[in-house]
PDB file of N, CA and C in Angstrom:
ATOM      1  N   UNK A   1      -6.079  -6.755  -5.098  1.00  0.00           N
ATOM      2  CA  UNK A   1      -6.968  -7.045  -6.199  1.00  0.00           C
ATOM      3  C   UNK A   1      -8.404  -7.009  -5.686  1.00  0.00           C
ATOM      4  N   UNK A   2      -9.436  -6.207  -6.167  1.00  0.00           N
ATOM      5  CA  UNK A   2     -10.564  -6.173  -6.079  1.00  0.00           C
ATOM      6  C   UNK A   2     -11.504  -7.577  -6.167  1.00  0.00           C
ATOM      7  N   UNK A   3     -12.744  -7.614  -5.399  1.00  0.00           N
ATOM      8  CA  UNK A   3     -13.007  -8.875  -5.941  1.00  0.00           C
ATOM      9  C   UNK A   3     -13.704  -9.009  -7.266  1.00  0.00           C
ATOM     10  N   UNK A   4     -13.962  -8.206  -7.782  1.00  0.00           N
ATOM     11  CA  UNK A   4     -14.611  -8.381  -8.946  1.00  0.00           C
ATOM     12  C   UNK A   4     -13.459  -8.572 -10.290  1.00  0.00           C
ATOM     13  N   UNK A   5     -12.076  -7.714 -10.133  1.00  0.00           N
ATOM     14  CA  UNK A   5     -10.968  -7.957 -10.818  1.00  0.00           C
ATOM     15  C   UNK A   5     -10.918 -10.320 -10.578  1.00  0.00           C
ATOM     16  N   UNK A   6     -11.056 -10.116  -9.310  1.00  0.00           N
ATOM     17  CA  UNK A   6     -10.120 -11.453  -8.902  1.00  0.00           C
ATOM     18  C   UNK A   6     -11.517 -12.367  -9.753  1.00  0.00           C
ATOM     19  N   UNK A   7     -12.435 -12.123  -9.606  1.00  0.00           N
ATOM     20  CA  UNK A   7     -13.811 -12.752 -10.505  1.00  0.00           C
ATOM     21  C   UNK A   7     -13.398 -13.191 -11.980  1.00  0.00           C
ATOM     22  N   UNK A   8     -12.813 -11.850 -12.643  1.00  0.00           N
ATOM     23  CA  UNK A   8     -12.469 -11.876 -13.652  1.00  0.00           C
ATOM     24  C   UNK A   8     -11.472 -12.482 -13.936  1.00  0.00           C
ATOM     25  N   UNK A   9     -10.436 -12.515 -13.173  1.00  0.00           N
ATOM     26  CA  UNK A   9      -9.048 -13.481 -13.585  1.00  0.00           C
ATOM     27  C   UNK A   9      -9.195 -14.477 -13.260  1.00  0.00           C
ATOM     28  N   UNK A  10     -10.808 -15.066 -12.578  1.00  0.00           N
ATOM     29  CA  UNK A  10     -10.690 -16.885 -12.256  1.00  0.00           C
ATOM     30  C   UNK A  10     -11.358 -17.031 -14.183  1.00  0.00           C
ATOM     31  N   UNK A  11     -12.252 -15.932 -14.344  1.00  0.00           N
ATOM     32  CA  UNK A  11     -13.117 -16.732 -15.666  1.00  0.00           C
ATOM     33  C   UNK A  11     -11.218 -16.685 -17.080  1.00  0.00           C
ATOM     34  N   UNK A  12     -10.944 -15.670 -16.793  1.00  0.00           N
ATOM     35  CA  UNK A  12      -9.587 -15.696 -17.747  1.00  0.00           C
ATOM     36  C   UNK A  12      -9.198 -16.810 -17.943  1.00  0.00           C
ATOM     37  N   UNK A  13      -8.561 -17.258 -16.500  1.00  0.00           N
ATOM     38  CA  UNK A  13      -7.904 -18.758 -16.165  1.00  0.00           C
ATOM     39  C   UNK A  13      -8.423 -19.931 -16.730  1.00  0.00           C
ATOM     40  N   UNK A  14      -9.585 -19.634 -16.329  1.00  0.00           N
ATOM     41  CA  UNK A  14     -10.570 -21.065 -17.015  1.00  0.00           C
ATOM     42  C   UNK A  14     -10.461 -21.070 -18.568  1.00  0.00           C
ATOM     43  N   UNK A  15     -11.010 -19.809 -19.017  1.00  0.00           N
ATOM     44  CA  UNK A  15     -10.597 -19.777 -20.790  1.00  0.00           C
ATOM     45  C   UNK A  15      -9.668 -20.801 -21.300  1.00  0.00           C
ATOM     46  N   UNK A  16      -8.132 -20.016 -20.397  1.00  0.00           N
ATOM     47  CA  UNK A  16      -7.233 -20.148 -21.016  1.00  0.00           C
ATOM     48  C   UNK A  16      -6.998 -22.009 -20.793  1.00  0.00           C
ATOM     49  N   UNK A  17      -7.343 -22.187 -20.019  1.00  0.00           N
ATOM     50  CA  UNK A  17      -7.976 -23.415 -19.430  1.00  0.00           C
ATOM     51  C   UNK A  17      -8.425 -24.706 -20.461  1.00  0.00           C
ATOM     52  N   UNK A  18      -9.469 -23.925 -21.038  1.00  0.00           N
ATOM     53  CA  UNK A  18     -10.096 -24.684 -21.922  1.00  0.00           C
ATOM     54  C   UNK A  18      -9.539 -24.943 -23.445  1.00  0.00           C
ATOM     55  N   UNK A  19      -8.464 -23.929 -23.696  1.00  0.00           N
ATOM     56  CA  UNK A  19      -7.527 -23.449 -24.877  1.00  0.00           C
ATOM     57  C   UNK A  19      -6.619 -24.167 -24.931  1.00  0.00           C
ATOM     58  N   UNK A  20      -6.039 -24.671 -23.522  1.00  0.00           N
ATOM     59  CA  UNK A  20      -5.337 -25.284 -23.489  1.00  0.00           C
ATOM     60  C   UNK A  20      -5.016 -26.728 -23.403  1.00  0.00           C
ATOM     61  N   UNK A  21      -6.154 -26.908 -22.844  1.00  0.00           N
ATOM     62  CA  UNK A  21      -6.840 -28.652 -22.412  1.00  0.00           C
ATOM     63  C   UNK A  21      -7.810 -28.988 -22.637  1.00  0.00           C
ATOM     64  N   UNK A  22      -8.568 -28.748 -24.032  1.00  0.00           N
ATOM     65  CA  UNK A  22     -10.021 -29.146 -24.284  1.00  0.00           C
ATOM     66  C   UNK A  22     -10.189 -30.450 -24.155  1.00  0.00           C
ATOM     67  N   UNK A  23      -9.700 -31.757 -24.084  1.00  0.00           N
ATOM     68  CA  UNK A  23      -9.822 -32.531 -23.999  1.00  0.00           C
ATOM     69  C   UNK A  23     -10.672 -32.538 -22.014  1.00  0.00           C
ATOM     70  N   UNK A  24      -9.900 -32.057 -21.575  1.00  0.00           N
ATOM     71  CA  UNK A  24     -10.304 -32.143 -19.829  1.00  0.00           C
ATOM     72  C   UNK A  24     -12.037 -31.862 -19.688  1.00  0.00           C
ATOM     73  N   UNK A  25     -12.782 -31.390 -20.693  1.00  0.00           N
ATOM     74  CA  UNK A  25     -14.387 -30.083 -21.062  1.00  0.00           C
ATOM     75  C   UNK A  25     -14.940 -31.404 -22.019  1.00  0.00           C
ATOM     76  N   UNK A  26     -14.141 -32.429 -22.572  1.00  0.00           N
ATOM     77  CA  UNK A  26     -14.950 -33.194 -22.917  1.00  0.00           C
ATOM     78  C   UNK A  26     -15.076 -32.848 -24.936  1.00  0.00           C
ATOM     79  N   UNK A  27     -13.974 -31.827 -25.376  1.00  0.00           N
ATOM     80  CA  UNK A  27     -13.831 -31.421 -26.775  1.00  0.00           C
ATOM     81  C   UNK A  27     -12.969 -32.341 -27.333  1.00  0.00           C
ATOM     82  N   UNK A  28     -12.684 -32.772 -26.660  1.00  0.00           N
ATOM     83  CA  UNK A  28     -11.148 -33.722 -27.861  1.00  0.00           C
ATOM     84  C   UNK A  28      -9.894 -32.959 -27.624  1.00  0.00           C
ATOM     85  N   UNK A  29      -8.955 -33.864 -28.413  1.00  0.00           N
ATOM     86  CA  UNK A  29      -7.900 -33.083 -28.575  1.00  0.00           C
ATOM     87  C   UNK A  29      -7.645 -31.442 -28.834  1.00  0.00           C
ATOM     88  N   UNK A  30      -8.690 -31.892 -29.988  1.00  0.00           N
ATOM     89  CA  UNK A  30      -8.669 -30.471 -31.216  1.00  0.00           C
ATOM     90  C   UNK A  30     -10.091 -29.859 -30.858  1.00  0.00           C
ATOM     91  N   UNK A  31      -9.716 -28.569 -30.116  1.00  0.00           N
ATOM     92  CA  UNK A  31     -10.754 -27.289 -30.113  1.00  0.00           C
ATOM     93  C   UNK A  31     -11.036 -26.948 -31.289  1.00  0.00           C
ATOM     94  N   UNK A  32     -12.574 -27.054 -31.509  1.00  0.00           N
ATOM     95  CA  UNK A  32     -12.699 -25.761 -33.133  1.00  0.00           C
ATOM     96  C   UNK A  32     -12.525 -24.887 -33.098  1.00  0.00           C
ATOM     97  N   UNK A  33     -11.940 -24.611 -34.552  1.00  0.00           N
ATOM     98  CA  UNK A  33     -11.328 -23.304 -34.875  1.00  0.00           C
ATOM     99  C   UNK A  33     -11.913 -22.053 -34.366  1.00  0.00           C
ATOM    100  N   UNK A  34     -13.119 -22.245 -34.462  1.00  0.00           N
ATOM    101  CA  UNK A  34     -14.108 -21.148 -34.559  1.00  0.00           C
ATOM    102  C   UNK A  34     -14.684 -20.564 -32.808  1.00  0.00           C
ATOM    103  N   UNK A  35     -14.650 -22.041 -32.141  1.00  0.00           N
ATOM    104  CA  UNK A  35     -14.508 -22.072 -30.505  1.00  0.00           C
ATOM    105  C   UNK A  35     -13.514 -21.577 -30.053  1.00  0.00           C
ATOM    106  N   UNK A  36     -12.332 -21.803 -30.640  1.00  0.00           N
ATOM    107  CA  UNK A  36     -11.155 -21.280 -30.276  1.00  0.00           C
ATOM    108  C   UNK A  36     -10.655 -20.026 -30.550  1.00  0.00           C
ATOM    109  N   UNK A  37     -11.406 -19.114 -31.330  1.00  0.00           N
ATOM    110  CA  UNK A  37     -11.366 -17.832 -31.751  1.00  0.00           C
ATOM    111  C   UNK A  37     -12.744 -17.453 -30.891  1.00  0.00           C
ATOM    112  N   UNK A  38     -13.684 -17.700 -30.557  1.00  0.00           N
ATOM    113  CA  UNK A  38     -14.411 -17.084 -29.464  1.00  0.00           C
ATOM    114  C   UNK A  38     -13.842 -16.654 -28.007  1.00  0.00           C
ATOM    115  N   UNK A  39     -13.113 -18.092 -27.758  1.00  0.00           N
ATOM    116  CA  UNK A  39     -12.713 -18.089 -26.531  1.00  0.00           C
ATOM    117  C   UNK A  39     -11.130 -17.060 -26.257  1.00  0.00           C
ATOM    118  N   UNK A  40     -10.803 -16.952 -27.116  1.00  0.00           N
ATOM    119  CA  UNK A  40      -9.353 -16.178 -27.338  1.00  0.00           C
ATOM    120  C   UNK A  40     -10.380 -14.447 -27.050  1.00  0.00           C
ATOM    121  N   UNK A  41     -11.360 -13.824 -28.181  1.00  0.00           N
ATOM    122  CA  UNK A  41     -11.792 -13.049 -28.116  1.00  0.00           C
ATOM    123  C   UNK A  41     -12.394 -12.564 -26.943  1.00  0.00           C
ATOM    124  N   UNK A  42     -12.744 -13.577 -25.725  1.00  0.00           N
ATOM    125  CA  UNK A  42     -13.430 -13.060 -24.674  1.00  0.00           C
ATOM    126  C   UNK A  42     -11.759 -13.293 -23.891  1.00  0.00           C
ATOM    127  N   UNK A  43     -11.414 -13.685 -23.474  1.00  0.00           N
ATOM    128  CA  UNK A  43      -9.657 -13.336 -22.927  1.00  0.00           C
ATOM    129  C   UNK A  43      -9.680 -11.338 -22.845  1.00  0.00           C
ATOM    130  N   UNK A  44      -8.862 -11.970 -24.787  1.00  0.00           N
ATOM    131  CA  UNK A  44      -8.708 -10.032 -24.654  1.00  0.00           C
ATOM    132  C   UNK A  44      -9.787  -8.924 -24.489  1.00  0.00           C
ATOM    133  N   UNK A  45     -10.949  -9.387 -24.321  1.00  0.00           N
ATOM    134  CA  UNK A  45     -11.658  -8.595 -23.561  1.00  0.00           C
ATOM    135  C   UNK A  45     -11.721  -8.127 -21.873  1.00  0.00           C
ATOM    136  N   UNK A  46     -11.949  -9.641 -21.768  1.00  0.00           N
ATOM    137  CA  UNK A  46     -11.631  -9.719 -20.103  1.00  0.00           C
ATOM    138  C   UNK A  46     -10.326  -9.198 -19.743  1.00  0.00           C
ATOM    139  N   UNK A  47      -9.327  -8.983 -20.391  1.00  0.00           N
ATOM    140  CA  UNK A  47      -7.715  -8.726 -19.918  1.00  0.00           C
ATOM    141  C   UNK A  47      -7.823  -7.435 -20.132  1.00  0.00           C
ATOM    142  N   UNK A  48      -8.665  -6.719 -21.102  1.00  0.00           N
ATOM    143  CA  UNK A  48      -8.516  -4.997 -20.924  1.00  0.00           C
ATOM    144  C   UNK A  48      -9.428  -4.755 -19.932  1.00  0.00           C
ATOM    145  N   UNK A  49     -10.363  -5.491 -19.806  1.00  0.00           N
ATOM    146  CA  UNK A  49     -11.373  -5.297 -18.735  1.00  0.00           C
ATOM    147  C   UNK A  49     -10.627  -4.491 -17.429  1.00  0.00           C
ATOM    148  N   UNK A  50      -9.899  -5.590 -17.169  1.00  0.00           N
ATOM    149  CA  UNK A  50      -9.152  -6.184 -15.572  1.00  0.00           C
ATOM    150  C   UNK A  50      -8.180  -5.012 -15.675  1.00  0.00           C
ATOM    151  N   UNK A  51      -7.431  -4.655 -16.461  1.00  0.00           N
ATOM    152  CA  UNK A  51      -6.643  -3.316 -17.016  1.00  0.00           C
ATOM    153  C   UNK A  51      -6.472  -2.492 -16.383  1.00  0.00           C
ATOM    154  N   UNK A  52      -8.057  -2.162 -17.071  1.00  0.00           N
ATOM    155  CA  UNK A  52      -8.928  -0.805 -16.951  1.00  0.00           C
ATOM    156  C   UNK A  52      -9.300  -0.400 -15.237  1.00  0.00           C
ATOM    157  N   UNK A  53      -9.747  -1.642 -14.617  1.00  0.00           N
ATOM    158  CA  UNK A  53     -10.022  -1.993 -13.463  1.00  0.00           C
ATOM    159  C   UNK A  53      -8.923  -1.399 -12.705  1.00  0.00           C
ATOM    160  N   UNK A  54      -7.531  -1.884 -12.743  1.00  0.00           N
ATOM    161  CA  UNK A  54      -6.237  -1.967 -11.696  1.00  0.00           C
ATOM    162  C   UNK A  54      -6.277  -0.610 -12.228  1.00  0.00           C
ATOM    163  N   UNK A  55      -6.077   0.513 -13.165  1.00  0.00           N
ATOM    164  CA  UNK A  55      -5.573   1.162 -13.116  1.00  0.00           C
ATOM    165  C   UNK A  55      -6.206   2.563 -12.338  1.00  0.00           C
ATOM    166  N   UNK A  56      -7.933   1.731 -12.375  1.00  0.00           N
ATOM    167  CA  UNK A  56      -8.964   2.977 -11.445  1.00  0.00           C
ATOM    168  C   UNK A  56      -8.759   2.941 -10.248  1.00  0.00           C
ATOM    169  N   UNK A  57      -8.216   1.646  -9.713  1.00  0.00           N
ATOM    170  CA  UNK A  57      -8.081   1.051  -8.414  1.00  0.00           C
ATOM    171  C   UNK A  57      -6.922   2.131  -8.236  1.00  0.00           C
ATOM    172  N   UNK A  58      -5.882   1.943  -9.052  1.00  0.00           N
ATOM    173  CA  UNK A  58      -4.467   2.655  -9.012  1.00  0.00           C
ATOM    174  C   UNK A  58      -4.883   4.215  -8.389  1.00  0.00           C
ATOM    175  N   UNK A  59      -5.180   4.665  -9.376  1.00  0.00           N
ATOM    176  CA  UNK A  59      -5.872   6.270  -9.361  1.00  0.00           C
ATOM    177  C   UNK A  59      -6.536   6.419  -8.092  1.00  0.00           C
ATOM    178  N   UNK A  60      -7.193   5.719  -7.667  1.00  0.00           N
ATOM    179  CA  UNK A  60      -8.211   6.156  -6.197  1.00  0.00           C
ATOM    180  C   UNK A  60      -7.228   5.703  -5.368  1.00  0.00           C
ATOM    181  N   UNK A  61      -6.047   5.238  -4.892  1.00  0.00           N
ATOM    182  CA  UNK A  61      -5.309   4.628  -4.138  1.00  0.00           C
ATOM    183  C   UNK A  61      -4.352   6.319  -4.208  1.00  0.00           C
ATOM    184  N   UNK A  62      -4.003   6.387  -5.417  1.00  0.00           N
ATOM    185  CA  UNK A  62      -2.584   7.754  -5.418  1.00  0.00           C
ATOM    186  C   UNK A  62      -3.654   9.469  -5.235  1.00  0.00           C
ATOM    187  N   UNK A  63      -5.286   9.114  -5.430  1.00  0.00           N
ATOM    188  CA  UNK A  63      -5.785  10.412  -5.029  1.00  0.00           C
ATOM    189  C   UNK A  63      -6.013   9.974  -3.322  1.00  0.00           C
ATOM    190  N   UNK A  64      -6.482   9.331  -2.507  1.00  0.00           N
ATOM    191  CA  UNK A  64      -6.115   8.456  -1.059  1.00  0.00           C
ATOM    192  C   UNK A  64      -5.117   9.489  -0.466  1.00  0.00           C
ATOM    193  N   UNK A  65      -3.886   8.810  -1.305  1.00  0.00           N
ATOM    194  CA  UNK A  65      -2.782   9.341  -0.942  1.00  0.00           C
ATOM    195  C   UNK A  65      -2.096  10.761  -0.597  1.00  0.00           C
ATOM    196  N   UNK A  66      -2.629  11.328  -2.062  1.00  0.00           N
ATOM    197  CA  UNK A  66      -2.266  13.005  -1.993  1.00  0.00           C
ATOM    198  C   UNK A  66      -3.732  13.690  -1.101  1.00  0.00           C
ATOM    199  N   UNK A  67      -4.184  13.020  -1.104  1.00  0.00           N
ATOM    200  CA  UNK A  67      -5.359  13.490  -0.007  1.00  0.00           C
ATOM    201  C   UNK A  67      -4.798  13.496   1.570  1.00  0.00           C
ATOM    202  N   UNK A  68      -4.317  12.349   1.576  1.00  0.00           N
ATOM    203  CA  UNK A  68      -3.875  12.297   3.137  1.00  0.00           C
ATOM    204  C   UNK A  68      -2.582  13.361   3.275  1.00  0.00           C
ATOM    205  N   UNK A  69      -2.053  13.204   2.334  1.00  0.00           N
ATOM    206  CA  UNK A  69      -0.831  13.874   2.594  1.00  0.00           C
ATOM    207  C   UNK A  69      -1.160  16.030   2.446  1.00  0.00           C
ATOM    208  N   UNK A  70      -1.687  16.269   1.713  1.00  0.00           N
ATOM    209  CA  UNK A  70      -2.404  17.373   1.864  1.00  0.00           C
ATOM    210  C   UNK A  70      -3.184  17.948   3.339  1.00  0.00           C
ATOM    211  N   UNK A  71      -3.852  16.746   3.853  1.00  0.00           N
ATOM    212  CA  UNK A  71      -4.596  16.675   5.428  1.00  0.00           C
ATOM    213  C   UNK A  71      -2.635  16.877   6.329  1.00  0.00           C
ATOM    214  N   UNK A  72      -1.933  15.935   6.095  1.00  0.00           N
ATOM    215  CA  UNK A  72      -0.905  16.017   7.470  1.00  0.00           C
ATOM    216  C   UNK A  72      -0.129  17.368   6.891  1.00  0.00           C
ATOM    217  N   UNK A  73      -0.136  17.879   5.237  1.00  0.00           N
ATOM    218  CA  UNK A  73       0.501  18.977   5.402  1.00  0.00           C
ATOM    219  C   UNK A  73      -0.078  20.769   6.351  1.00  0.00           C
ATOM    220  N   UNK A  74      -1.835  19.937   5.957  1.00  0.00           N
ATOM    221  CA  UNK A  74      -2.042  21.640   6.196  1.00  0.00           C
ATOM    222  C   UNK A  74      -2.407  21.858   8.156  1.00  0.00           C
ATOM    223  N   UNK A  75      -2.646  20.363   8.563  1.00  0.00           N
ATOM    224  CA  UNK A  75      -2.254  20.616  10.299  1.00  0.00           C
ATOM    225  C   UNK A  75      -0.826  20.669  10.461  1.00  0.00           C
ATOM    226  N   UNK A  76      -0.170  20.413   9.850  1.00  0.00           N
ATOM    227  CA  UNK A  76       1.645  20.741  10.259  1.00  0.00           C
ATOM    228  C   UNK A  76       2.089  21.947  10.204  1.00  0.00           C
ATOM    229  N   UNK A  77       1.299  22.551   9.238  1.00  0.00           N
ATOM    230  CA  UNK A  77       1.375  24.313   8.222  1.00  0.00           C
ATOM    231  C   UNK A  77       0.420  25.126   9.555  1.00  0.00           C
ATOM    232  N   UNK A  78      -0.550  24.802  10.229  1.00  0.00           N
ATOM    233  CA  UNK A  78      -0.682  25.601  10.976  1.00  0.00           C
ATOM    234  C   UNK A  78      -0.378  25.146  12.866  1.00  0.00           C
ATOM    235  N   UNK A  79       0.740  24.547  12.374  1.00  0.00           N
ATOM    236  CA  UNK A  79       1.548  25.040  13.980  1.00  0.00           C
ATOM    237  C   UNK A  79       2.556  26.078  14.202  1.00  0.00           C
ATOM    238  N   UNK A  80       2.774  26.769  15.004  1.00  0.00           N
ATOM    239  CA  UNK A  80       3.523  28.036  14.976  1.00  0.00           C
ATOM    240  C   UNK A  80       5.114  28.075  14.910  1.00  0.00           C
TER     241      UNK A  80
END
């Protein structure tokens, strides 16, 4: 995990955090409605965010890969 992914899944955590235990933030029992639809809305943002993130990470890891493997094929291809 990147650190900027891992950045993002501490602020997630906390959200979900606060969604879950507003009382602990000093809200009461009962989160407002309207707080509680903000805080939900930045989640699924942050969660496609982080997504989007792993899957570029993914991609530069499997081009890495066929890169290296292209390098050990074409010194193997020219031994006699």
């Amino acid at each position: 995990m990147t650190t900027c992914t891992g950045r993002l899944n501490e602020v997630y955590v906390r959200l979900s955090t606060i969604l879950q235990r507003p009382e602990v933030f000093g809200l009461g029992a009962d989160i407002p409605q309207p707080l509680a639809d903000a805080l939900e809305a930045m989640m699924t943002i942050l969660g496609q965010t982080m997504e989007e993130k792993e899957q570029t990470v993914s991609e530069q890891d499997l081009e890495e890969e066929l890169s290296q493997d292209a390098d050990q094929f074409a010194s193997t291809a020219s031994l006699p």
